[in-house]
PDB file of N, CA and C in Angstrom:
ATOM      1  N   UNK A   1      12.754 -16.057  96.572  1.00  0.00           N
ATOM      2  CA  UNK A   1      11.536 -15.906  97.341  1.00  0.00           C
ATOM      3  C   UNK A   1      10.358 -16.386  96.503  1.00  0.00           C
ATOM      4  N   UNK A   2       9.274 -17.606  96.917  1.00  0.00           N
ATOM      5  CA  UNK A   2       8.317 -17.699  96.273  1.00  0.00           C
ATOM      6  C   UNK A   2       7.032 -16.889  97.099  1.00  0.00           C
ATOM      7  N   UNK A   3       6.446 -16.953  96.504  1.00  0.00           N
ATOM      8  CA  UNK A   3       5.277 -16.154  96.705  1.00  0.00           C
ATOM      9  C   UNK A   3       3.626 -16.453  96.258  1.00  0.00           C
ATOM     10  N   UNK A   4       3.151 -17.058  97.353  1.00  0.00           N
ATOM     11  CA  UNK A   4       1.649 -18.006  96.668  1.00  0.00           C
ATOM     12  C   UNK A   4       0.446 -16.734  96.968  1.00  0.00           C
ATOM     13  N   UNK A   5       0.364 -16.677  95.354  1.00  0.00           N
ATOM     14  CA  UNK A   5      -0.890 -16.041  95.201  1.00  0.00           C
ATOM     15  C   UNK A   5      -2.413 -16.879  95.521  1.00  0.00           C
ATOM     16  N   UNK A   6      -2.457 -17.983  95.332  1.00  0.00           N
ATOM     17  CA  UNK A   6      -4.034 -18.826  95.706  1.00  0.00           C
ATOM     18  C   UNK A   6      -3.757 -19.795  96.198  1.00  0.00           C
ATOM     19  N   UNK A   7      -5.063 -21.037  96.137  1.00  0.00           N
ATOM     20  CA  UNK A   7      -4.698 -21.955  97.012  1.00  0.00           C
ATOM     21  C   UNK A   7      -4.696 -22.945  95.292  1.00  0.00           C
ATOM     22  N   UNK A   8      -4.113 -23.844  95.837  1.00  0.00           N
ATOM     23  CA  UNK A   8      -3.868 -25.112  94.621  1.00  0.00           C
ATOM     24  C   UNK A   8      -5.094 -26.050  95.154  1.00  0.00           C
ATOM     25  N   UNK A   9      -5.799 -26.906  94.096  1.00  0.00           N
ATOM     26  CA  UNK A   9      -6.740 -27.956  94.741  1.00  0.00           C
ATOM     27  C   UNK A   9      -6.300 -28.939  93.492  1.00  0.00           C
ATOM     28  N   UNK A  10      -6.012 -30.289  94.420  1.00  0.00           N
ATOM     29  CA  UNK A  10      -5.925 -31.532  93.345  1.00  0.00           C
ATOM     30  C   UNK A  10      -7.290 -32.636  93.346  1.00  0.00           C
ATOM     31  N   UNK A  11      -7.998 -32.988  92.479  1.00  0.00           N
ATOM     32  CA  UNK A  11      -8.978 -33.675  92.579  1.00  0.00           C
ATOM     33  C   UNK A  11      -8.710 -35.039  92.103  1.00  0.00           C
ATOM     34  N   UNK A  12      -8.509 -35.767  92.772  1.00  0.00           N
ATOM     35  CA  UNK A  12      -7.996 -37.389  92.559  1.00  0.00           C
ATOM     36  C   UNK A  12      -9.289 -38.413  92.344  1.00  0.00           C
ATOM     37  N   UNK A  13      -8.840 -39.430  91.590  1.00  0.00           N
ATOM     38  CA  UNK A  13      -9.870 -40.256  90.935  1.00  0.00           C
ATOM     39  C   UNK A  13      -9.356 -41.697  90.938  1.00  0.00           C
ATOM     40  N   UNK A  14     -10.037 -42.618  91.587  1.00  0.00           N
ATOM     41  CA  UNK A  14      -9.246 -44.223  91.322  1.00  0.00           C
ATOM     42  C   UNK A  14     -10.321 -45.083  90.817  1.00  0.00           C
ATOM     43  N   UNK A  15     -10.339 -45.998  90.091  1.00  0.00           N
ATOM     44  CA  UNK A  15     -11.388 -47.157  89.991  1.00  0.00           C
ATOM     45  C   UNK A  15     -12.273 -47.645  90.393  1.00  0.00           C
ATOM     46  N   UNK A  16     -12.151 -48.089  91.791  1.00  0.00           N
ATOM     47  CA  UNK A  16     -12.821 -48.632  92.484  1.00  0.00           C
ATOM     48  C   UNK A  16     -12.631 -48.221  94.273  1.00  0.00           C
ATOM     49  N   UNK A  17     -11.493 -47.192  94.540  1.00  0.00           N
ATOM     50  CA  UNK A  17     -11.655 -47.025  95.816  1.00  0.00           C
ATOM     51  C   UNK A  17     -12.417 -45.624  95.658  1.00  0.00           C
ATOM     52  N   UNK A  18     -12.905 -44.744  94.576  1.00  0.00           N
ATOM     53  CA  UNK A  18     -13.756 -43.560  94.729  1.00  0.00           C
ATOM     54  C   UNK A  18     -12.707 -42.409  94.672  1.00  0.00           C
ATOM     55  N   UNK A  19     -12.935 -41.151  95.070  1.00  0.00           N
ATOM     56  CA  UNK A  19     -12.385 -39.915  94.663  1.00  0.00           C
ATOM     57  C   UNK A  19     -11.691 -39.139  96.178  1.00  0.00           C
ATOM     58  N   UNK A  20     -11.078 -38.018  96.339  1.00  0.00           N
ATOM     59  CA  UNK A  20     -10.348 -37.528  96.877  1.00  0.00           C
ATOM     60  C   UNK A  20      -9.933 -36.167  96.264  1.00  0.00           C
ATOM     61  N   UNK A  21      -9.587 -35.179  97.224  1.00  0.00           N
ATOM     62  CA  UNK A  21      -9.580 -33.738  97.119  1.00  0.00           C
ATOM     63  C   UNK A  21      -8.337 -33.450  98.118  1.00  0.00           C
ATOM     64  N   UNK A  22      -7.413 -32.325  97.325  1.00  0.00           N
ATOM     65  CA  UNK A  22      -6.641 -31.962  98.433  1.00  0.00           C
ATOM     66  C   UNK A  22      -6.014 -30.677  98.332  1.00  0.00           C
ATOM     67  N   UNK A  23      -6.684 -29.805  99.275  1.00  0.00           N
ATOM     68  CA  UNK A  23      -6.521 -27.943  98.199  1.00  0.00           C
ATOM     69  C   UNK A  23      -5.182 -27.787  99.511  1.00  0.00           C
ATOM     70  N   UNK A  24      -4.254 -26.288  99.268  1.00  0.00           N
ATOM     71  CA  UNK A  24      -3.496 -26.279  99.765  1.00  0.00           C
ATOM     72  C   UNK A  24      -3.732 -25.826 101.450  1.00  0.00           C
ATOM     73  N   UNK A  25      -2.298 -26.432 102.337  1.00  0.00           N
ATOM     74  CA  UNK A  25      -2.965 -25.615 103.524  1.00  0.00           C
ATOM     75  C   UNK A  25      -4.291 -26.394 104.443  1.00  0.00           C
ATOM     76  N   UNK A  26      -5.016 -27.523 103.346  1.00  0.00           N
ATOM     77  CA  UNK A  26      -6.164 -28.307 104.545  1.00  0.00           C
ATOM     78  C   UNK A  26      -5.889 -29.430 104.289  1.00  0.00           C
ATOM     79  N   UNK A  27      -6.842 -30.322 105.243  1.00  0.00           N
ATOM     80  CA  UNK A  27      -6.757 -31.845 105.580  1.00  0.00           C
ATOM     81  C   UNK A  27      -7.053 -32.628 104.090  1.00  0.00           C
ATOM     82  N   UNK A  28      -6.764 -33.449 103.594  1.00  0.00           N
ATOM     83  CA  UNK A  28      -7.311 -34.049 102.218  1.00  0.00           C
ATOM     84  C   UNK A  28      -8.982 -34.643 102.988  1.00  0.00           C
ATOM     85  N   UNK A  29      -9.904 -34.431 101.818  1.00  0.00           N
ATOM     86  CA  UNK A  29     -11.364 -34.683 101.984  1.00  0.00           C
ATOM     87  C   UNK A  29     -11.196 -35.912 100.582  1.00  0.00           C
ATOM     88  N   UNK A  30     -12.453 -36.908 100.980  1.00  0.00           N
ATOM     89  CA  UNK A  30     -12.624 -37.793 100.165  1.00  0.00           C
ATOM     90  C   UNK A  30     -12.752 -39.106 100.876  1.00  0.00           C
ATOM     91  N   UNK A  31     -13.135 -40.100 100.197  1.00  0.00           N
ATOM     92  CA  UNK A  31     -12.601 -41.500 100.710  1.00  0.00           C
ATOM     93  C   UNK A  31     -12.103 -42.229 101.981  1.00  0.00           C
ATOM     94  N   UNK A  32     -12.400 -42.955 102.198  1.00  0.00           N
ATOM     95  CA  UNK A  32     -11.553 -43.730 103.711  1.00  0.00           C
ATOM     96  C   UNK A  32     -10.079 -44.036 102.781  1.00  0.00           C
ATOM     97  N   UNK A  33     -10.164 -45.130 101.771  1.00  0.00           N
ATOM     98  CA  UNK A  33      -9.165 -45.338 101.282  1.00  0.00           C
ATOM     99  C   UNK A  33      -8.231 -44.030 100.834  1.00  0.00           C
ATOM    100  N   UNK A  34      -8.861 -42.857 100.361  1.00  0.00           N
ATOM    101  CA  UNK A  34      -7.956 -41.707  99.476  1.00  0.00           C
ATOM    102  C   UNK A  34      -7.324 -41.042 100.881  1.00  0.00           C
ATOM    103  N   UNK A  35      -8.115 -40.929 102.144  1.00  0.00           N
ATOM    104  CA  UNK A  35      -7.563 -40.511 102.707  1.00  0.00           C
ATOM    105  C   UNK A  35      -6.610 -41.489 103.673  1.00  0.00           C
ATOM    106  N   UNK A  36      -6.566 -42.478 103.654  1.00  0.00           N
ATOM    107  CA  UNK A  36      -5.670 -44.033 104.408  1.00  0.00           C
ATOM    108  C   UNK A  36      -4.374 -43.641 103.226  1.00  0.00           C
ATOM    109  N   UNK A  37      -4.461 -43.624 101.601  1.00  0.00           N
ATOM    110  CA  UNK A  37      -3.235 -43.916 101.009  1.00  0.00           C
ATOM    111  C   UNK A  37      -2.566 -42.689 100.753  1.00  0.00           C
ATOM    112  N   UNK A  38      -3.607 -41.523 101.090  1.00  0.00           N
ATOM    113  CA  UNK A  38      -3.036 -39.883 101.022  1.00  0.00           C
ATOM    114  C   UNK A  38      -1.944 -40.442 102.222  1.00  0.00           C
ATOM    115  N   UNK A  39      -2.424 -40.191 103.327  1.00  0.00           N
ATOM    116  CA  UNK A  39      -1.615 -40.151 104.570  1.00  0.00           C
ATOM    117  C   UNK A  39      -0.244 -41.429 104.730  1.00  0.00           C
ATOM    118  N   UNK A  40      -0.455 -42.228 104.434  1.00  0.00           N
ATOM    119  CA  UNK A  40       1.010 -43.636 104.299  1.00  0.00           C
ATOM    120  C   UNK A  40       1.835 -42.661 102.761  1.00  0.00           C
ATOM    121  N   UNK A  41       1.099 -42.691 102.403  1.00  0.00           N
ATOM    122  CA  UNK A  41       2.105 -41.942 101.196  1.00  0.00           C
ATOM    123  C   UNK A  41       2.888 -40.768 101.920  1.00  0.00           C
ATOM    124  N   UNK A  42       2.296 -39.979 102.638  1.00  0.00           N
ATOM    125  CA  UNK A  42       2.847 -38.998 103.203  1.00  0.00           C
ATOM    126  C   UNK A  42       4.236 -39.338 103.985  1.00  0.00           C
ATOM    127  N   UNK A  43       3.928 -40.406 104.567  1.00  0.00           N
ATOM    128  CA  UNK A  43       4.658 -41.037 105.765  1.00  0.00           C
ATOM    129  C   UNK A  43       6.261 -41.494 104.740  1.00  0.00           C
ATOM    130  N   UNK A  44       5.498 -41.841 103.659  1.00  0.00           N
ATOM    131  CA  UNK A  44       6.765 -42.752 102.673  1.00  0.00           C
ATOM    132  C   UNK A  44       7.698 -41.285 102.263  1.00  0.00           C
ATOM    133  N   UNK A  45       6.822 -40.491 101.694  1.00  0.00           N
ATOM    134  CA  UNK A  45       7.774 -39.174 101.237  1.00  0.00           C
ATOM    135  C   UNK A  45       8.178 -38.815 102.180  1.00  0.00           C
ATOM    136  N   UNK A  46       7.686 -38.388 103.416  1.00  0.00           N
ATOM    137  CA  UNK A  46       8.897 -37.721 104.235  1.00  0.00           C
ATOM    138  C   UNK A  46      10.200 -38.219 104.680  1.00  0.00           C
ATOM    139  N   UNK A  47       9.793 -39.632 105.134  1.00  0.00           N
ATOM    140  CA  UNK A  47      11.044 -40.588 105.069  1.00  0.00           C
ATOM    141  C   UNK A  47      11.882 -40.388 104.412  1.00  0.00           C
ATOM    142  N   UNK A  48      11.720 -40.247 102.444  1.00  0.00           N
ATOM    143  CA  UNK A  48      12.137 -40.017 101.830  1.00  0.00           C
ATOM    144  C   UNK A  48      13.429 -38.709 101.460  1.00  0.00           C
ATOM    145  N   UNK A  49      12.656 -37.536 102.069  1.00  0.00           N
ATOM    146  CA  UNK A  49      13.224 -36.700 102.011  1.00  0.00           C
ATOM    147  C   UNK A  49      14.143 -36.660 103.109  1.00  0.00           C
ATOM    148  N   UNK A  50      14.040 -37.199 104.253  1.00  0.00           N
ATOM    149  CA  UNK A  50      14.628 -36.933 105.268  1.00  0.00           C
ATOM    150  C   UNK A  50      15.534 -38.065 104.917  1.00  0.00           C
ATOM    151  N   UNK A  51      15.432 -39.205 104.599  1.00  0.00           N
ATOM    152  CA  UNK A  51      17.153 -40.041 104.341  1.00  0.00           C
ATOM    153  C   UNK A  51      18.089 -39.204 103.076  1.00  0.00           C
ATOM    154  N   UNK A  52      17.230 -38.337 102.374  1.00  0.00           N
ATOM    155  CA  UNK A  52      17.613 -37.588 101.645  1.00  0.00           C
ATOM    156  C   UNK A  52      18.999 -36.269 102.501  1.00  0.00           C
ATOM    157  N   UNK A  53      18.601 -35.698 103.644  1.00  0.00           N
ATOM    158  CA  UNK A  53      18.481 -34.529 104.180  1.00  0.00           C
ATOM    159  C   UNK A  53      18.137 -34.105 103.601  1.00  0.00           C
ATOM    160  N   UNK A  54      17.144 -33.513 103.057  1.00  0.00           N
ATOM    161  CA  UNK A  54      16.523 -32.385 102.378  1.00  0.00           C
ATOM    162  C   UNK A  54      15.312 -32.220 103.047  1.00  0.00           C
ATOM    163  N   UNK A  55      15.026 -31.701 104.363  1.00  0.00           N
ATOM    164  CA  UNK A  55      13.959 -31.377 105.178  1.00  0.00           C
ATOM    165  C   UNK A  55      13.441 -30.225 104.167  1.00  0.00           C
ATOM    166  N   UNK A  56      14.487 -29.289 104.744  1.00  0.00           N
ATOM    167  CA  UNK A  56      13.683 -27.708 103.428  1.00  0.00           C
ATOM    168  C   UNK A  56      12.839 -28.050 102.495  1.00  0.00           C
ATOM    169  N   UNK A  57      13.274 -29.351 101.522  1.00  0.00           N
ATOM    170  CA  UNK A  57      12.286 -29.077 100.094  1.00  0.00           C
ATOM    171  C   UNK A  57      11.453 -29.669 100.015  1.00  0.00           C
ATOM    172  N   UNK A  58       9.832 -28.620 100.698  1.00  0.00           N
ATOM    173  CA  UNK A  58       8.794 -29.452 100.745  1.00  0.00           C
ATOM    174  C   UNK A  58       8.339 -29.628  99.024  1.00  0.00           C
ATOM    175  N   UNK A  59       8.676 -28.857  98.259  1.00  0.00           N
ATOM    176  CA  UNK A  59       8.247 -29.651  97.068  1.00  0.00           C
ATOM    177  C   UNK A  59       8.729 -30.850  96.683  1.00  0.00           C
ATOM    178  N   UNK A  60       9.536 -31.452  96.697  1.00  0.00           N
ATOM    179  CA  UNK A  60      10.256 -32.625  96.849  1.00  0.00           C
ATOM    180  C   UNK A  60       9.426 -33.985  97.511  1.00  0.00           C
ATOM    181  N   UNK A  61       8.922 -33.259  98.943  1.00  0.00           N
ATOM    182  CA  UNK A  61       8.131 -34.367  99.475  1.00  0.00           C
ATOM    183  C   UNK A  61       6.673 -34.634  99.132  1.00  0.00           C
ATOM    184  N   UNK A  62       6.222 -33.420  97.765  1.00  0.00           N
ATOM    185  CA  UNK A  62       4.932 -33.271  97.631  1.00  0.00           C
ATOM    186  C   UNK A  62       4.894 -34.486  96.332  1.00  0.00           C
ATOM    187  N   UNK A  63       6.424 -33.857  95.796  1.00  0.00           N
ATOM    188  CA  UNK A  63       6.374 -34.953  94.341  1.00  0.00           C
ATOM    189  C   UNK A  63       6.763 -36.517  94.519  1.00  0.00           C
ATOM    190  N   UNK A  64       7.342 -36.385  95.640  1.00  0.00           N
ATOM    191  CA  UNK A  64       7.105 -37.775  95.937  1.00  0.00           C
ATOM    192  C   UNK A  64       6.224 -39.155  96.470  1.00  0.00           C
ATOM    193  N   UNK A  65       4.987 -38.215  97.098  1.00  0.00           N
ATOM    194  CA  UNK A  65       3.688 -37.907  97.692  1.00  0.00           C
ATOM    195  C   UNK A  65       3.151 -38.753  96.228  1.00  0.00           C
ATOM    196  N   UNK A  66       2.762 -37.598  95.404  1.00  0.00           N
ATOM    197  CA  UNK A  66       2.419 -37.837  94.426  1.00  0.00           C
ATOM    198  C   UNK A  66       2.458 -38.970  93.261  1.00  0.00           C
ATOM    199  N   UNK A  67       4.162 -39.306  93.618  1.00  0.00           N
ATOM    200  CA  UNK A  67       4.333 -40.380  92.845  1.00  0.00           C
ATOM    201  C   UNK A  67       3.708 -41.786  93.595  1.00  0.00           C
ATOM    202  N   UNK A  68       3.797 -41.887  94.714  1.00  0.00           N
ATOM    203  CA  UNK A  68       3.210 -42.824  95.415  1.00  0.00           C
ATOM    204  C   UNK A  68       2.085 -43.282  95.662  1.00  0.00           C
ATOM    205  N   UNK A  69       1.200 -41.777  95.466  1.00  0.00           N
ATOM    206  CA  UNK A  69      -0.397 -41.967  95.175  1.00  0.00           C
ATOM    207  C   UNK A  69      -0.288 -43.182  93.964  1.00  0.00           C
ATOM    208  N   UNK A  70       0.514 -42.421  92.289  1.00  0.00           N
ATOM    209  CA  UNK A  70       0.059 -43.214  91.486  1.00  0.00           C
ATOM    210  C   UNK A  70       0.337 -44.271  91.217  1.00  0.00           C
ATOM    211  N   UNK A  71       2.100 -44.477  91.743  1.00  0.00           N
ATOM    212  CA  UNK A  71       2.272 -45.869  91.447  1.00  0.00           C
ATOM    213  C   UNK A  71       2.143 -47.006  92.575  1.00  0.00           C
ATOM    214  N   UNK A  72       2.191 -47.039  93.606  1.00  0.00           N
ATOM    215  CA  UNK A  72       1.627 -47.779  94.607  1.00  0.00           C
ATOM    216  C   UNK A  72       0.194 -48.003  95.032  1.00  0.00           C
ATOM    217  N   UNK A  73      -0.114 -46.839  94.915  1.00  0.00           N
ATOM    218  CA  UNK A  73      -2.090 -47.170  95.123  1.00  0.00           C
ATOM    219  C   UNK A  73      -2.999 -47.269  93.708  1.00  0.00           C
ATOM    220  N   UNK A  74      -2.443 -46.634  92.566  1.00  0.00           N
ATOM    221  CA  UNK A  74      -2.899 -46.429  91.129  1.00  0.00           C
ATOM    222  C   UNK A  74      -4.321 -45.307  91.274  1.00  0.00           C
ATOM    223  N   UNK A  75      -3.667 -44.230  92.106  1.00  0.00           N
ATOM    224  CA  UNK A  75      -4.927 -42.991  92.201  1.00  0.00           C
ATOM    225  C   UNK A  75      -4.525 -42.402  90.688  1.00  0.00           C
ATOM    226  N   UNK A  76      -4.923 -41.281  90.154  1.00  0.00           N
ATOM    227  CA  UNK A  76      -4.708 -40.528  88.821  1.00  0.00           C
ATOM    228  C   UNK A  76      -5.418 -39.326  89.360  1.00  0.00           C
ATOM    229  N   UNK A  77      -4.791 -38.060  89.018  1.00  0.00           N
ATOM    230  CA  UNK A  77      -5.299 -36.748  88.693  1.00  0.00           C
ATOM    231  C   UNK A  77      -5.991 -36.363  87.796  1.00  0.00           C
ATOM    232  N   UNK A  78      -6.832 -36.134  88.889  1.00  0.00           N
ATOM    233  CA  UNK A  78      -8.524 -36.122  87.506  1.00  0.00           C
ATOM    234  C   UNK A  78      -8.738 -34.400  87.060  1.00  0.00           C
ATOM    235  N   UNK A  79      -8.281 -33.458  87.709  1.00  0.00           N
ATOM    236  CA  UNK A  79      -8.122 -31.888  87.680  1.00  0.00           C
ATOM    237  C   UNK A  79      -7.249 -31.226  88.738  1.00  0.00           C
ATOM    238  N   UNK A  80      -6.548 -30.250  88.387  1.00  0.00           N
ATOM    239  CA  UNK A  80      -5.890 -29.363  89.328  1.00  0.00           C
ATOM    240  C   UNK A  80      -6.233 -27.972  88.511  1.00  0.00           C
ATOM    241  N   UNK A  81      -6.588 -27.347  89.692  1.00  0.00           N
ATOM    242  CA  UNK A  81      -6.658 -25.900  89.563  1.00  0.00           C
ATOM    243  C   UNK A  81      -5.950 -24.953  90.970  1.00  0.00           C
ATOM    244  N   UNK A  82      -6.437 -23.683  90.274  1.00  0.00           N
ATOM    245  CA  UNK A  82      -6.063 -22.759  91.586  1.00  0.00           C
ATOM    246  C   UNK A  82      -6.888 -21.838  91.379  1.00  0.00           C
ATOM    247  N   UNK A  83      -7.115 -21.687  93.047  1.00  0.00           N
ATOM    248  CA  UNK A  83      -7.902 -20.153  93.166  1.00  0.00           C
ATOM    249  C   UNK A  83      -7.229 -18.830  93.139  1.00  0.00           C
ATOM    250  N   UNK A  84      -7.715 -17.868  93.763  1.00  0.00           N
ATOM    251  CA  UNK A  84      -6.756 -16.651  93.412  1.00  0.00           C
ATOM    252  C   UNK A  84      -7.719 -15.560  94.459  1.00  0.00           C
TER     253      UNK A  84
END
C-alpha cells in the first residue's frame, strides 16, 4: 500500500522554449511548447506501457514521460519538491 502524504511539483526548464510546472493531480502550467511536449510525451509513455501490458504501473508511465521530456525535447529538471 502506498500512501501520498503531499503533492509532488516538478519545475522544468529548456533553452529556448521557456519553463513549465507540473504538481501532482493538475494540468501541467507553463509554455505552449512545455505544455505541446508535456502532452505527446504523455501519449508516447502510455503507448509504452500499454505494448508493455503494464496499465497498473503508473510510475512506469511517469518515468517514461520523463525520459522523453529529456531526451526527445531536451527539457531538464530545474527543482522538485513536495508539499505536505
Amino acid at each position: 500500500m502506498v500512501a501520498l502524504t503531499g503533492c509532488t511539483t516538478i519545475i522544468w526548464k529548456h533553452p529556448i522554449k521557456g519553463d513549465g510546472k507540473i504538481s501532482t493531480m493538475r494540468s501541467p502550467k507553463g509554455s505552449d511548447s512545455f505544455i505541446r511536449d508535456y502532452d505527446i510525451c504523455g501519449k508516447i509513455a502510455d503507448q509504452y506501457v500499454n505494448n508493455l501490458d503494464k496499465v497498473s504501473d503508473p510510475c512506469l508511465a511517469d518515468r517514461e514521460r520523463i525520459k522523453c521530456m529529456k531526451n526527445k525535447y531536451g527539457w531538464k529538471i530545474k527543482n522538485k519538491y513536495t508539499k505536505e
